[in-house]
Structure formats: C-alpha cells, structure tokens
Protein backbone atom coordinates (compact mmCIF):
# COMPACT_ATOMS: atom_id res chain seq x y z
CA UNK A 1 -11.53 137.51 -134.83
CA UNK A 2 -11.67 136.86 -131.12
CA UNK A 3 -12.03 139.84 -128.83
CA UNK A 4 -9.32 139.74 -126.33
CA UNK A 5 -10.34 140.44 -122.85
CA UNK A 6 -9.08 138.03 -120.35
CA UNK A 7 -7.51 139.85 -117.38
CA UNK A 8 -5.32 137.25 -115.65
CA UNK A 9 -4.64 138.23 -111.78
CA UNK A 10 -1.05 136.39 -110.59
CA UNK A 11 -0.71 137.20 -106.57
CA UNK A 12 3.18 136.79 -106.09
CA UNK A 13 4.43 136.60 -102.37
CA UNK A 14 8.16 137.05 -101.30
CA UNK A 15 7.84 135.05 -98.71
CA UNK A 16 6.89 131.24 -98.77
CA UNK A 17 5.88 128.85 -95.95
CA UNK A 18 6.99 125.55 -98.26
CA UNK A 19 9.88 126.57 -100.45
CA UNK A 20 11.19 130.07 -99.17
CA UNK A 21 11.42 132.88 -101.75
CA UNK A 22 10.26 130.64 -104.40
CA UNK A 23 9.28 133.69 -106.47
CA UNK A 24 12.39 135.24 -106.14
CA UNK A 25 14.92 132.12 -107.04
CA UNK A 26 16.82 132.26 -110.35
CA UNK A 27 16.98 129.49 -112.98
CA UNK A 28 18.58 129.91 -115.43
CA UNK A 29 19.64 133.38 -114.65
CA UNK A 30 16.27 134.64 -114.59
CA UNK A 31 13.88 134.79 -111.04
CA UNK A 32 11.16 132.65 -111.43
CA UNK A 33 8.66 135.42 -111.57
CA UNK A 34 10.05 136.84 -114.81
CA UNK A 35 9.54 133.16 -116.47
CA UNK A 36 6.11 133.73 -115.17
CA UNK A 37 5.21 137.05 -116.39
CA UNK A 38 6.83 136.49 -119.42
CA UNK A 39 4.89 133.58 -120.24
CA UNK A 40 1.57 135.50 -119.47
CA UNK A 41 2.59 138.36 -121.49
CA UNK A 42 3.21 135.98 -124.21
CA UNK A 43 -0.59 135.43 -124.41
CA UNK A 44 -1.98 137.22 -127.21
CA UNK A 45 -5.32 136.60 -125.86
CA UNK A 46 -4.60 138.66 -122.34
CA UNK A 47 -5.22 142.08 -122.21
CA UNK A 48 -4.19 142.82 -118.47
CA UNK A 49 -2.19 140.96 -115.91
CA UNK A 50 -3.10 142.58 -112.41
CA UNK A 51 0.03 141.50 -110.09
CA UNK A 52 0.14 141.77 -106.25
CA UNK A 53 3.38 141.36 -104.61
CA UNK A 54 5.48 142.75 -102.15
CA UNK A 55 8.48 141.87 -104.35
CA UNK A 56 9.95 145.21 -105.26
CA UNK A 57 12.17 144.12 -108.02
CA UNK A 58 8.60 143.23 -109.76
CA UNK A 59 7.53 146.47 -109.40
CA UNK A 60 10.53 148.46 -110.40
CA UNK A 61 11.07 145.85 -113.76
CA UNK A 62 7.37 146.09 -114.79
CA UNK A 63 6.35 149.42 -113.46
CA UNK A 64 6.15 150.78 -117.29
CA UNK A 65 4.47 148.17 -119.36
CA UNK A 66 1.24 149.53 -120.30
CA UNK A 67 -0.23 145.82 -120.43
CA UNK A 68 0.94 144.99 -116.68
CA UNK A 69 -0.81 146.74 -113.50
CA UNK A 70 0.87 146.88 -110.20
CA UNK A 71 -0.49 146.62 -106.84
CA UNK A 72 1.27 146.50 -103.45
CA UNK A 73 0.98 143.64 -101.09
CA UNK A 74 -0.77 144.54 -98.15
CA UNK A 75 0.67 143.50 -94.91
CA UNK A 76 -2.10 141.20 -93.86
CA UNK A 77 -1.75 139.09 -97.08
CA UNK A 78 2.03 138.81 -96.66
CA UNK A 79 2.87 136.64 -93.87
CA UNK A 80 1.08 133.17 -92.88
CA UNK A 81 -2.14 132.84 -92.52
CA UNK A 82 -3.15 130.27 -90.04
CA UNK A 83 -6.67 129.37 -89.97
C-alpha cells in the first residue's frame, strides 16, 4: 500500500495579465477553478491541497473540506509583478 502524502499547493489569482479572470470563467457552467480543484481532489494519492487566492467564492465553496486549506492572497502577490 502506498502512503499518501503529497501536498499539492495551486496559487489561484483573480486577476490575470494574459487572459483576465481566467480562474473565474465558467465552462460548462462551472468556473474553471472548480474543474481544477475537483480534479486534484480526485487524487487519491493527495492528502492536502494548500490554495492561495484572493477569489472569495473559493474560499466560501471550500472553506469546510477537511482535505482543502485556505489561505488569503496577500496584496503584494495579487497584482503584476514587473521585474
């Protein structure tokens, strides 16, 4: 039996330089994050999936599944970062 241990960390901004609110765009009538996170959760080898967004929705949806932990987005990593 494999031990499952694999934390998979998904950073999820609102905002997007190339194609704007990518995250947040529905197919299918379902935002693209939730085919994401779905997909992940699907895993059976994936104990934890550590998200960081500023999308709210993502928060309020997810904020009780024991297998998903939430983190805000802090301000600096929101916005473009020009280097």
């Amino acid at each position: 039996m494999i031990n499952k241990n694999i934390i998979i960390i998904l950073p999820m901004r609102s905002g997007s330089q190339r194609v704007i609110n990518k995250n947040c765009r529905i197919i299918n009538n379902k935002f693209l994050y939730e085919f994401i996170i779905e997909k992940i959760l699907d895993i059976k080898l994936v104990s934890k999936i550590l998200i960081n967004t500023d999308i709210e929705n993502v928060h309020k949806k997810y904020a009780f599944n024991k297998k998903i932990e939430l983190m805000k987005r802090s301000n600096n990593l929101k916005g473009n970062c020009n280097i």
